[in-house]
Structure formats: C-alpha cells, structure tokens
C-alpha atoms as a PDB file:
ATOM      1  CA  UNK A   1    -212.037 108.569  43.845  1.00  0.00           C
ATOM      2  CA  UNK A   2    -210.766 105.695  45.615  1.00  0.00           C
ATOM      3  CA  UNK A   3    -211.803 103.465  48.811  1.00  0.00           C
ATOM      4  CA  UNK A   4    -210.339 106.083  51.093  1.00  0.00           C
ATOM      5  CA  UNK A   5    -211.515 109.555  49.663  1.00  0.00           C
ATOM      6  CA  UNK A   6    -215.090 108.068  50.088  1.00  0.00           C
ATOM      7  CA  UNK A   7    -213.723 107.237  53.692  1.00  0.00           C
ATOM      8  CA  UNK A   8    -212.674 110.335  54.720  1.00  0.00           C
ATOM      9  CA  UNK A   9    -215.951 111.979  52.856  1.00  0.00           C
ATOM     10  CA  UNK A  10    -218.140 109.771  55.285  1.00  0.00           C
ATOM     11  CA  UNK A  11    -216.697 110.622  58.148  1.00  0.00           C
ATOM     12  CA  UNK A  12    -216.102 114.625  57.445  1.00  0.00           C
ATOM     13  CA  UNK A  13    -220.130 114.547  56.517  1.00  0.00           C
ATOM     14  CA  UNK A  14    -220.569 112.647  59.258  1.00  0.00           C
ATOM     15  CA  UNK A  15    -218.615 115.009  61.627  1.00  0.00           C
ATOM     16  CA  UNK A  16    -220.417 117.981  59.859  1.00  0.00           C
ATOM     17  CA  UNK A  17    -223.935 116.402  60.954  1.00  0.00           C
ATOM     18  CA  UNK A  18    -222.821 116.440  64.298  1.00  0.00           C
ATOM     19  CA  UNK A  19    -221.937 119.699  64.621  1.00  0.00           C
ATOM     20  CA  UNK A  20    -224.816 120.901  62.961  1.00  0.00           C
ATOM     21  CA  UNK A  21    -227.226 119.116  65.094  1.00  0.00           C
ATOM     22  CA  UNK A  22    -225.178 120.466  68.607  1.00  0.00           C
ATOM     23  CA  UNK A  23    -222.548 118.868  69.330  1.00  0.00           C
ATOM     24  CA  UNK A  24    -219.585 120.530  70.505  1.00  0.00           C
ATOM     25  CA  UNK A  25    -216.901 120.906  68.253  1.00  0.00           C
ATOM     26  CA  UNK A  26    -214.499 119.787  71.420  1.00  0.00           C
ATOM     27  CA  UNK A  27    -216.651 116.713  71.764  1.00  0.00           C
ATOM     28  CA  UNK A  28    -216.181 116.345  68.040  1.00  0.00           C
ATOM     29  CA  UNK A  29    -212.795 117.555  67.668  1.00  0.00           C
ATOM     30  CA  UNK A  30    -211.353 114.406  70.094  1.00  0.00           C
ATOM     31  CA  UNK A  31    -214.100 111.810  68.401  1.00  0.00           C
ATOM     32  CA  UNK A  32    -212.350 112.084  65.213  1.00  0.00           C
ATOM     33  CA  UNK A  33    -208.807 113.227  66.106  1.00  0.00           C
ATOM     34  CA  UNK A  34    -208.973 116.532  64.795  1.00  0.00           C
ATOM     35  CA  UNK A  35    -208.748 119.958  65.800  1.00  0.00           C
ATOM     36  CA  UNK A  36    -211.689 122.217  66.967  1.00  0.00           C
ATOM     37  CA  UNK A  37    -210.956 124.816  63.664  1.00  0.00           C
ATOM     38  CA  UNK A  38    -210.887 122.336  61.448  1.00  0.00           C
ATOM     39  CA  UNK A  39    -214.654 120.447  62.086  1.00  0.00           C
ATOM     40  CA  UNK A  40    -215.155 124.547  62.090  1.00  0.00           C
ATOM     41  CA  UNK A  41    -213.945 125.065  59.196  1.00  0.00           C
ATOM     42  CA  UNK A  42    -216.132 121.845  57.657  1.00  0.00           C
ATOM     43  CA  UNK A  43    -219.191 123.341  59.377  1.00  0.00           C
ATOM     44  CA  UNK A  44    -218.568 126.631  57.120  1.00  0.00           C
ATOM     45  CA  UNK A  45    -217.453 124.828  54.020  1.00  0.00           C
ATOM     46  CA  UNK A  46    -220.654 122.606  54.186  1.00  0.00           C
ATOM     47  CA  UNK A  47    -223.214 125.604  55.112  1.00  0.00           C
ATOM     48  CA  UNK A  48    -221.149 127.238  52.167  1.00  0.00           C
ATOM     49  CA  UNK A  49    -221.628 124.635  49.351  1.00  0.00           C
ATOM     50  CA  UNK A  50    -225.529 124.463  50.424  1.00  0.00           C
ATOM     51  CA  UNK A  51    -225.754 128.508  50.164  1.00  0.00           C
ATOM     52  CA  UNK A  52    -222.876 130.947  49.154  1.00  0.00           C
ATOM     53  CA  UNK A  53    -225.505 133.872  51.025  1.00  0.00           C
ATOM     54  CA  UNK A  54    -224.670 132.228  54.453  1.00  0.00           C
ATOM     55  CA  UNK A  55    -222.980 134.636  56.483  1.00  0.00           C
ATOM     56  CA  UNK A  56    -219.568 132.917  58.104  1.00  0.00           C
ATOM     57  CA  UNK A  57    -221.346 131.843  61.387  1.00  0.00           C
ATOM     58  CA  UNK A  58    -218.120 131.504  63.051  1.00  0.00           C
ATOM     59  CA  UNK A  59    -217.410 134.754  63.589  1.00  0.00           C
ATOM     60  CA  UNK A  60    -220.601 135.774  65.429  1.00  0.00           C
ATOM     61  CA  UNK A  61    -220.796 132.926  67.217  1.00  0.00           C
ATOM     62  CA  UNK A  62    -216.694 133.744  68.271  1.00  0.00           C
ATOM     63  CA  UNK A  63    -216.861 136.089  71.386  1.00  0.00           C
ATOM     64  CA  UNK A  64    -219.815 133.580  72.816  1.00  0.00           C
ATOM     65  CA  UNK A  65    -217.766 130.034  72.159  1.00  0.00           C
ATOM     66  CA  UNK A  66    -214.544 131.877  73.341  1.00  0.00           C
ATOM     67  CA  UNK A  67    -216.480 132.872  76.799  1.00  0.00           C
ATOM     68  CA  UNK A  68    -217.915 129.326  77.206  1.00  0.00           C
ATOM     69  CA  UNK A  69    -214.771 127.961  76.301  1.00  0.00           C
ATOM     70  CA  UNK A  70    -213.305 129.676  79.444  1.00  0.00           C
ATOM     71  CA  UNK A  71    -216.412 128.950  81.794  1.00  0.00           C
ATOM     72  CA  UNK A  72    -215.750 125.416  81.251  1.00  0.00           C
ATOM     73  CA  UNK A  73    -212.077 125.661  82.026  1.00  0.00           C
ATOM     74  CA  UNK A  74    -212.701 127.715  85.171  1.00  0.00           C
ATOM     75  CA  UNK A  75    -215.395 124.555  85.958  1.00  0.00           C
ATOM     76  CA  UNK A  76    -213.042 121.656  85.352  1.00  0.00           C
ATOM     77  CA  UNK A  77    -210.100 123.615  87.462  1.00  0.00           C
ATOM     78  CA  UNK A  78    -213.131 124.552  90.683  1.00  0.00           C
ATOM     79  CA  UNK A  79    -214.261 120.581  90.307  1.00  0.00           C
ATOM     80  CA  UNK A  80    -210.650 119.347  90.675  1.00  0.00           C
ATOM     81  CA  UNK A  81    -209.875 121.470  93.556  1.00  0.00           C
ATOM     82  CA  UNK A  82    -213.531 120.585  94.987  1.00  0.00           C
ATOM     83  CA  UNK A  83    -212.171 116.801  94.608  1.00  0.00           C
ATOM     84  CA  UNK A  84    -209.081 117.545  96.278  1.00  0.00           C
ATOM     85  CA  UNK A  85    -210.224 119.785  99.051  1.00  0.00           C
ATOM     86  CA  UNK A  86    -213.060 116.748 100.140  1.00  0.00           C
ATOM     87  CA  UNK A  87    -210.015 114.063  99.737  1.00  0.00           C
ATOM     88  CA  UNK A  88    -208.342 116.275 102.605  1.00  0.00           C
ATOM     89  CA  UNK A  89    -211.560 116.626 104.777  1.00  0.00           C
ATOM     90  CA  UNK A  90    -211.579 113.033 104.525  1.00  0.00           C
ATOM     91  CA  UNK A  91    -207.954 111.729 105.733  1.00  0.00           C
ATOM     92  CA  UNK A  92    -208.197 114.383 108.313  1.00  0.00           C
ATOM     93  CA  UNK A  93    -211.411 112.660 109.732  1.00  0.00           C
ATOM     94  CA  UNK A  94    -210.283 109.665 109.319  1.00  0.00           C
ATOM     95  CA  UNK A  95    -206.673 111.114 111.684  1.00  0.00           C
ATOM     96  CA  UNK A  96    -209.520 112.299 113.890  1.00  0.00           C
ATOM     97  CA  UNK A  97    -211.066 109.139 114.534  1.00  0.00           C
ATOM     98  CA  UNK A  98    -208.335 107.128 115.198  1.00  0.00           C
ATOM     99  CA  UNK A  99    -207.250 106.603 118.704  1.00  0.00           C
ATOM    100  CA  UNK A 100    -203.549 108.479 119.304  1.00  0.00           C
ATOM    101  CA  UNK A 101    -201.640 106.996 122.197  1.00  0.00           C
ATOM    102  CA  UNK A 102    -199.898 110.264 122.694  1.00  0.00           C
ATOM    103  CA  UNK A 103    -202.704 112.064 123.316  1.00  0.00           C
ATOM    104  CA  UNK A 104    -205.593 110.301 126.179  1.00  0.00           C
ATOM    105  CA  UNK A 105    -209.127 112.349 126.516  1.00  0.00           C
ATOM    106  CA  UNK A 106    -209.875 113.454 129.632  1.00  0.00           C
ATOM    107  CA  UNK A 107    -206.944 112.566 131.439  1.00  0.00           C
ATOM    108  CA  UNK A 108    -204.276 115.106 133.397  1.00  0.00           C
END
C-alpha cells in the first residue's frame, strides 16, 4: 500500500468514527467531499467487518432519516422566509419614519 491508500484509509476511518459517534452524515458528507450514501455505506461496511450478525442499520433507520431529512428542509425554507419577511417589516418602518413632503400630519 502506498502513501495515499493509508491516506484515504485515515480519513474513511476517520469519517466512520464520526458517524458512529453522531454526527450527521450531511455534516460529514460536505467535511470530506463526499456523498451522504457513501459515509453510509462506510458506516455499514465498518459495523460489517467488526460483526457479519449486524443487521444493515440503514434500512431501519431509513423512513426516520428520510422524515428528518425533510423537517430540516421545511426549517431552512420557514427561516429564510422568516429573514425575508422581518427585512420587509424593517424598510417599511424605516418608509414610516421618514418625513414625506407630500403628505403633512394634521394639516387640511
């Protein structure tokens, strides 16, 4: 095996330790510029070499990650309209405040 097998070995097991200690395979997945099934698949292989009994985890853990998966998309879309609708609220006080020439209080 040469420099970079032992490389990428490091940093798969590495990846794998992550995962199995909580981290999100999203979180993991853009750390080390690969795709969510594939630190999934790592996961398995790795729970795999320690004990061909372990069931494959991923698929009873699938309807639950798919369902969070979408909770956090519906979150990041309700924050960025959140941001957007308090961005309005705040030009339109700020159009409030100033004084408009066109338009005197209290006079007829």
């Amino acid at each position: 095996m040469g420099r970079n097998s032992n490389f990428y070995l490091g940093y798969k097991n590495q990846a794998v330790q992550e995962a199995l200690s909580g981290v999100k395979t999203s979180v993991l997945a853009k750390k080390y510029q690969v795709s969510t099934k594939t630190i999934s698949r790592w996961v398995r292989d790795f729970q795999k070499d320690q004990d061909p009994n372990i069931p494959d985890v991923e698929l009873v853990v699938d309807p639950t990650l798919s369902r969070l998966q979408e909770l956090e998309k519906k979150y990041e879309q309700a924050m960025k309209l959140l941001g957007e609708k308090q961005l309005e609220v705040e030009v339109l006080t700020q159009l409030v405040k100033k004084n408009n020439p066109a338009y005197q209080r209290g006079s007829k």
